[in-house]
Protein backbone atom coordinates (compact mmCIF):
# COMPACT_ATOMS: atom_id res chain seq x y z
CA UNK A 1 27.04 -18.69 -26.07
CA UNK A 2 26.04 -15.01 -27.24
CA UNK A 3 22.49 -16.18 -27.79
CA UNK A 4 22.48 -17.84 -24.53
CA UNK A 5 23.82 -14.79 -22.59
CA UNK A 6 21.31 -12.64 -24.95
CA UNK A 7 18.35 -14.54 -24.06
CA UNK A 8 19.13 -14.50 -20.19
CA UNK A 9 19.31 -10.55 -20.42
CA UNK A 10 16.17 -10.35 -21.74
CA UNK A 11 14.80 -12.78 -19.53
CA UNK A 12 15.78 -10.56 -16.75
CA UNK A 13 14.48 -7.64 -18.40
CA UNK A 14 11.56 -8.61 -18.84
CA UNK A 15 11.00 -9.75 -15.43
CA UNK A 16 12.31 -6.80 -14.01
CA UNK A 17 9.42 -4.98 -15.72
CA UNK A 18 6.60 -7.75 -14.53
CA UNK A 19 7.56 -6.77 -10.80
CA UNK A 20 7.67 -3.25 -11.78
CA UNK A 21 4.18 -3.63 -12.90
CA UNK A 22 3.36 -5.63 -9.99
CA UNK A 23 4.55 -2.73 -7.93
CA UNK A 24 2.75 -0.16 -9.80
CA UNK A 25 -0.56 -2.26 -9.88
CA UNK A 26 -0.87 -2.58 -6.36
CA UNK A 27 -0.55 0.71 -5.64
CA UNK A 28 -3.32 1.24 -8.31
CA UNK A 29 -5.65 -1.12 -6.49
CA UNK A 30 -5.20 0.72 -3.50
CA UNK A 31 -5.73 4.03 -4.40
CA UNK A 32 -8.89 3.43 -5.11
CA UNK A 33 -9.82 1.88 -1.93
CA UNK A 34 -11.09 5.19 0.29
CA UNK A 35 -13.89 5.45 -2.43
CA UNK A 36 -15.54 2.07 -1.30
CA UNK A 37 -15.26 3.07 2.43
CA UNK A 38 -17.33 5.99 1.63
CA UNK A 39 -19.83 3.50 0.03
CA UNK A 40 -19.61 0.97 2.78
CA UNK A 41 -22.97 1.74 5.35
CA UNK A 42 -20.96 -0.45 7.93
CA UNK A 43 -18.51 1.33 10.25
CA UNK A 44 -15.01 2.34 8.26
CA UNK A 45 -13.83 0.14 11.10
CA UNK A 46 -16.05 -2.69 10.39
CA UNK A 47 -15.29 -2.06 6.47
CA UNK A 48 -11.82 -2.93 6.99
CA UNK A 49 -13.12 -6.01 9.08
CA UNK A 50 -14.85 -7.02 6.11
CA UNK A 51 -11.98 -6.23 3.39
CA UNK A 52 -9.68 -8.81 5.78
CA UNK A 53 -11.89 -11.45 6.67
CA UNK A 54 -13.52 -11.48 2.78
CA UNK A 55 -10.63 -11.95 1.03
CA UNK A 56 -8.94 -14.93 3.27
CA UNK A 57 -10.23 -17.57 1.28
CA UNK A 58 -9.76 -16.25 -2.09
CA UNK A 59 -5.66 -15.68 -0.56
CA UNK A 60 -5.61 -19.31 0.15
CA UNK A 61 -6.73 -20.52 -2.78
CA UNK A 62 -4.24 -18.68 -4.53
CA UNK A 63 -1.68 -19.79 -2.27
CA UNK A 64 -2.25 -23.61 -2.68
CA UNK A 65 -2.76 -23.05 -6.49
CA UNK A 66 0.30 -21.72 -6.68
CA UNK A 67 2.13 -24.14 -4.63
CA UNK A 68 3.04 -21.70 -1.74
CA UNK A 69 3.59 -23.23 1.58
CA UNK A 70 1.22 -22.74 3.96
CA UNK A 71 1.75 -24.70 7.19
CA UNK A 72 5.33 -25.51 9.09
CA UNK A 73 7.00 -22.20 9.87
CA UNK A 74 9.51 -21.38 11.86
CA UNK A 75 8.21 -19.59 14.93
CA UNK A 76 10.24 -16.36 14.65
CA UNK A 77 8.11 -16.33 11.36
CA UNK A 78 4.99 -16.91 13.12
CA UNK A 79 5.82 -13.95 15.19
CA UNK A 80 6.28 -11.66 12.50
CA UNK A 81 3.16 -12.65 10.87
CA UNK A 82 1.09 -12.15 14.13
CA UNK A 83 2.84 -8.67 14.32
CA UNK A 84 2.56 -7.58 10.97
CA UNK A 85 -1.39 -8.70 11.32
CA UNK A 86 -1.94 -6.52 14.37
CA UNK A 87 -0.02 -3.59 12.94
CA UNK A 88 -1.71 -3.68 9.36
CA UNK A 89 -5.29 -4.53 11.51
CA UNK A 90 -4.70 -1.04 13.55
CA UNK A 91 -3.74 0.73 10.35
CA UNK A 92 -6.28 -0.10 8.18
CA UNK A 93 -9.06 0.86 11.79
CA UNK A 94 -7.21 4.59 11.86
CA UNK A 95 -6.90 5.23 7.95
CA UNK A 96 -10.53 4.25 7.50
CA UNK A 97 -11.55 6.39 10.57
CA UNK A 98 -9.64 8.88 9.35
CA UNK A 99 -10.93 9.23 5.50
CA UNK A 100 -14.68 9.84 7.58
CA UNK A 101 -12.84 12.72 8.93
CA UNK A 102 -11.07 14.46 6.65
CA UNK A 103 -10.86 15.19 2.95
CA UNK A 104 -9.78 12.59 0.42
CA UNK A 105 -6.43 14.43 -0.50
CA UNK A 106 -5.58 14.64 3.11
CA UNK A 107 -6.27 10.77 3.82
CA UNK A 108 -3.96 9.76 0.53
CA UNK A 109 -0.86 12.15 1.41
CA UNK A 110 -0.90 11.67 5.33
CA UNK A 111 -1.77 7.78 4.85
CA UNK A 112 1.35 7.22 2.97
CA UNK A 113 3.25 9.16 5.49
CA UNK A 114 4.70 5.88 6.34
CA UNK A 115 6.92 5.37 3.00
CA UNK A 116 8.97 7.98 3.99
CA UNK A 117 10.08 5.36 7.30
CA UNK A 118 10.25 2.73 5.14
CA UNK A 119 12.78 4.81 3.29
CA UNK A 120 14.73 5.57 6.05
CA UNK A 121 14.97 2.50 7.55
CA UNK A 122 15.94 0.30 4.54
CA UNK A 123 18.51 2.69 4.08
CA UNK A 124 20.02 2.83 7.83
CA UNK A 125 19.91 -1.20 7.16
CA UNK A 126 22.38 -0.34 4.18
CA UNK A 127 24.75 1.88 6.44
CA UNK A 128 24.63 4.65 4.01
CA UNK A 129 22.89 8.13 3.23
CA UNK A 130 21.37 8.49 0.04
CA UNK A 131 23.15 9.01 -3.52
CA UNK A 132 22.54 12.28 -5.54
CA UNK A 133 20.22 10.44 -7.65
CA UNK A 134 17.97 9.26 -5.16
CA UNK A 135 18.08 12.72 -3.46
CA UNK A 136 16.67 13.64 -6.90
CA UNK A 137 14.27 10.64 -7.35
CA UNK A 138 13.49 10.99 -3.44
CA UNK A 139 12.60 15.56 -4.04
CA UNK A 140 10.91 14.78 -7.29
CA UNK A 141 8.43 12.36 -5.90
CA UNK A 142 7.75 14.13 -2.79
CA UNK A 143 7.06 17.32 -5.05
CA UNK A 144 4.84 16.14 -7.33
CA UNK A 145 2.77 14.50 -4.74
CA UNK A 146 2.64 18.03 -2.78
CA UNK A 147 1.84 20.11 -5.71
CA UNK A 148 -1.16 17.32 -6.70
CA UNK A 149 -2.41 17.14 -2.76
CA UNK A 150 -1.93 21.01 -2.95
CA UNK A 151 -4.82 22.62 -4.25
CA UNK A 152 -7.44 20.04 -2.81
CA UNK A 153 -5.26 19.81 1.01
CA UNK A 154 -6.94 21.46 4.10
CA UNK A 155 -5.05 21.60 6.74
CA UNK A 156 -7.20 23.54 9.69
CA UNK A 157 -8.81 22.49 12.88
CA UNK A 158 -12.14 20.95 11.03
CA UNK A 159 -9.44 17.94 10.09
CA UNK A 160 -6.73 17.85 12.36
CA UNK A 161 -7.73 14.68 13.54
CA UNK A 162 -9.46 12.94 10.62
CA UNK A 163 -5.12 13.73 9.50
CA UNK A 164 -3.76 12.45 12.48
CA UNK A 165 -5.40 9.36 12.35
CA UNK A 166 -4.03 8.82 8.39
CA UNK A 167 -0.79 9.55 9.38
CA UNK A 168 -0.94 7.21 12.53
CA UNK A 169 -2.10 5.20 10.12
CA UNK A 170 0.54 5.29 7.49
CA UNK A 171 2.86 5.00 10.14
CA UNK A 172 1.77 1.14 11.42
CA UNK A 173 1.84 0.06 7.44
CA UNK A 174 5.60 1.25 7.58
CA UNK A 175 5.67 -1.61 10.58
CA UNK A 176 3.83 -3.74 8.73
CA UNK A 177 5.85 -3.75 5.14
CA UNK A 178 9.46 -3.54 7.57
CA UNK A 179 8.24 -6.83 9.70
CA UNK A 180 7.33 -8.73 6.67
CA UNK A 181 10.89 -7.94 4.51
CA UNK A 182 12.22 -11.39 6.34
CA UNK A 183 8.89 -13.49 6.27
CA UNK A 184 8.93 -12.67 2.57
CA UNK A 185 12.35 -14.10 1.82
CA UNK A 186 11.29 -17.83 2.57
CA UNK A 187 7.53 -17.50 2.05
CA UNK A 188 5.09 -16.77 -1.12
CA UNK A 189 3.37 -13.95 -1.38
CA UNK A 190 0.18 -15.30 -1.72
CA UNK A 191 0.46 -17.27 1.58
CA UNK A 192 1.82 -14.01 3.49
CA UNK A 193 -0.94 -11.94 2.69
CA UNK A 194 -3.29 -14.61 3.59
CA UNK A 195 -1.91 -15.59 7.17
CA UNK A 196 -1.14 -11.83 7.74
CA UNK A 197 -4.74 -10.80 6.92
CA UNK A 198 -5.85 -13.65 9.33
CA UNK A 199 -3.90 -12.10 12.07
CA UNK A 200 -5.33 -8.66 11.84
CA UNK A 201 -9.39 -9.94 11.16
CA UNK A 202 -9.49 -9.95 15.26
CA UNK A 203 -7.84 -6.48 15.86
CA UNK A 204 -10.23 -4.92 13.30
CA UNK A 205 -13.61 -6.67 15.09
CA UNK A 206 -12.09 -5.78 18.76
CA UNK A 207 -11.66 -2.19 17.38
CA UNK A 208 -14.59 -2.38 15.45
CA UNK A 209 -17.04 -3.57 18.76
CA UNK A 210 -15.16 -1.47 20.93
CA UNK A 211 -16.20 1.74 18.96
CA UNK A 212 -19.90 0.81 18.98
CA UNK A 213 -19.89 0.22 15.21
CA UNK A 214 -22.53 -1.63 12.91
CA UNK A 215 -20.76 -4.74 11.95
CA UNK A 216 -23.14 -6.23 9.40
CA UNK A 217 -23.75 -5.02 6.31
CA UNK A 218 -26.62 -3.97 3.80
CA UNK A 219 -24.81 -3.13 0.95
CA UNK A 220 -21.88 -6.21 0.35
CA UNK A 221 -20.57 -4.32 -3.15
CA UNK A 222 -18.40 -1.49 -1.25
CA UNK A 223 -16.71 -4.35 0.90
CA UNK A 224 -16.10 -7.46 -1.48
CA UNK A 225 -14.56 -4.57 -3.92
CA UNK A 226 -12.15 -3.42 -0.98
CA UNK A 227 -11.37 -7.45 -0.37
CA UNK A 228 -10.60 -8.05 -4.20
CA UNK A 229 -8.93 -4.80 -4.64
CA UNK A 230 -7.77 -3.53 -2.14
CA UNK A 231 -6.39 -6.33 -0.45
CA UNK A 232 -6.11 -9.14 -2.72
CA UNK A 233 -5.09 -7.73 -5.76
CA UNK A 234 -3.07 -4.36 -3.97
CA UNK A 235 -1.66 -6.14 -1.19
CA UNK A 236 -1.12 -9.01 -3.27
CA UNK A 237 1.05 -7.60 -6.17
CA UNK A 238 3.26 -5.00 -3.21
CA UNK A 239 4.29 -8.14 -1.15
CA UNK A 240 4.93 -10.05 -4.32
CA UNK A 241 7.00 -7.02 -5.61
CA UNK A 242 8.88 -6.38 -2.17
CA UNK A 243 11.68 -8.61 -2.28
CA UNK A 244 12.71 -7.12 -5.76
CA UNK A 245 13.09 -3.80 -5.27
CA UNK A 246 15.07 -1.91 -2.86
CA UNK A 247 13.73 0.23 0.20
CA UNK A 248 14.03 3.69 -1.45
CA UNK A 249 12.27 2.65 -4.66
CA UNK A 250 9.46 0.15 -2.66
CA UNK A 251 9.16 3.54 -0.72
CA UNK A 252 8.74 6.01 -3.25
CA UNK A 253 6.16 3.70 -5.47
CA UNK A 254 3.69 4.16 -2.51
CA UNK A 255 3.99 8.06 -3.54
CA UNK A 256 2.43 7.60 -6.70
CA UNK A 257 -0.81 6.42 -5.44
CA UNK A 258 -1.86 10.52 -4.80
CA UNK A 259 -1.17 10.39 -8.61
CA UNK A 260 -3.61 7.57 -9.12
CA UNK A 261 -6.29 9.23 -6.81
CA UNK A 262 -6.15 12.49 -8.64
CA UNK A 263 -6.56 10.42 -12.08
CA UNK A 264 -9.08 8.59 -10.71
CA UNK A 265 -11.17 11.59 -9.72
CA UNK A 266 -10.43 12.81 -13.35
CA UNK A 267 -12.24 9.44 -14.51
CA UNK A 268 -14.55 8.93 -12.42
CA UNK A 269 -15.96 12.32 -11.19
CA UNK A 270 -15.26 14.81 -13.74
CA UNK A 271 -12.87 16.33 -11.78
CA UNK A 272 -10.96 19.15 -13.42
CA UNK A 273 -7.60 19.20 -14.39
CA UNK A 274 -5.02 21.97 -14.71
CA UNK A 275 -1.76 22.19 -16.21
CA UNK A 276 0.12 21.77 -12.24
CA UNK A 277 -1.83 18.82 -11.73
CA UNK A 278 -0.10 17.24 -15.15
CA UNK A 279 3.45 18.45 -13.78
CA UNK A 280 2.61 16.78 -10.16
CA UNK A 281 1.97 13.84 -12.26
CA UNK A 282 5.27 13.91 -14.37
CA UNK A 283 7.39 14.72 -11.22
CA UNK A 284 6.07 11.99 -9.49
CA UNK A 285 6.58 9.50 -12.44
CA UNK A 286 10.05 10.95 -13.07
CA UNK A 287 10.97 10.25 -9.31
CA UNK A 288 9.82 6.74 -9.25
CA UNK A 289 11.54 6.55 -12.42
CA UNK A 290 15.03 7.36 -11.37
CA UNK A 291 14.65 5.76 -8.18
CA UNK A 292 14.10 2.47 -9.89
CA UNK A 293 16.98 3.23 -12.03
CA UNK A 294 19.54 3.49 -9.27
CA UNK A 295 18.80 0.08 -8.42
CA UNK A 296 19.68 -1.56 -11.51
């Protein structure tokens, strides 16, 4: 019986730390997304048309291989699905208008503006203010993401509304995660990403036309990386993740993508380091950390 108990612990263990990775991966593969919109020579608009309507199939496929349902909802969950669409549709058209309009630092810390309501709300759902530890895990995070945004943030009146588009922006993905959290419960992930991607491929081309954009392409890499990675593999692994991990910690693992875009710039484009950029780093690792810790 001790073996048996043994081997159930570390079953769990271990895949507590697959959907930690899952949750950490996807925010990986969408960090690096605002690079291939600067690539794309479609509109950012029509980019994010692209990354949707691209990646539909390859979401279905996974969704049947995996032996997700796909048909037969209820229609409360059809509803959700059509309003998570439109809300991720219009947040994906003002985030990519907004990275044309302001600097890269600005579009990662005011586009994830909207894990600080998903915070909130999952813990008003709970009926409680937060513990000491996740006041720590919650100052840490929010820190470290300020002091990695810090030296690279502009905040004047060149970019005021290149920011206020990212932060409307990260404010309809808070809508989007919070209407999926009961879709999610009955349905696969696979299959949720696919119908809500589905729902928000006509907001995008409506937006899209109505700005005067160029819809079609001349350059396909930028936009069939942003389907794959951005929102096949990133929004993939964060719905799959979602229904394991509570509010505060789903919220504060959306922080650690300005992390990932100031490594990537390390990586990729040489850019320099200093010692406060390791700390930001460390702070925001820490947070995440401890917030995942108070769940257990």
């Amino acid at each position: 019986m001790g073996n048996a108990m043994g081997e159930q612990a570390h079953s769990a263990r271990t895949g507590q730390a697959l959907h930690f990775a899952a949750l950490l991966g996807g925010n990986v593969a969408l960090a690096v997304g605002p690079w291939f919109v600067r690539h794309a020579d479609s509109g950012p608009v029509s980019a994010g048309f692209w990354r949707l309507l691209l990646a539909v199939p390859v979401l279905f496929a996974l969704a049947l291989v995996n032996r997700e349902k796909v048909t037969g909802y209820r229609p409360a969950t059809w509803l959700a699905i059509a309003g998570a669409g439109m809300f991720f549709g219009l947040d994906i058209a003002s985030w990519h208008i907004g990275i044309g309009m302001t600097r890269m630092a600005n579009a990662t810390l005011f586009g994830n503006a909207g894990s600080l309501v998903v915070i909130a709300v999952g813990l008003y759902a709970l009926h409680r203010a937060p513990r000491s530890g996740e006041w720590l895990a919650f100052a840490l995070a929010i820190g470290g993401s300020a002091i990695l945004l810090g030296r690279s943030l502009e905040i004047g009146r060149s970019t005021l509304l290149g920011d206020l588009f990212c932060i409307t922006a990260g404010l309809l993905y808070a809508g989007y995660i919070l209407l999926l959290q009961k879709p999610r419960a009955t349905m696969g992930s696979w299959a949720l990403v696919a119908w809500s991607s589905v729902a928000g491929v006509p907001v995008m081309l409506a937006v899209a036309l109505y700005l005067g954009e160029p819809v079609w392409p001349n350059t396909w890499w930028p936009l069939l990386s942003l389907a794959l990675l951005g929102q096949v593999t990133g929004q993939g692994l964060l719905i799959y993740a979602m229904r394991h991990f509570t509010p505060l910690v789903f919220g504060l693992a959306l922080l650690s993508q300005p992390a990932i875009a100031v490594a990537l710039g390390w990586l990729a484009y040489g850019e320099r380091l200093v010692m406060v950029d390791f700390l930001g780093m460390v702070m925001v690792a820490a947070g995440l950390a401890l917030a995942r810790s108070t769940q257990d």
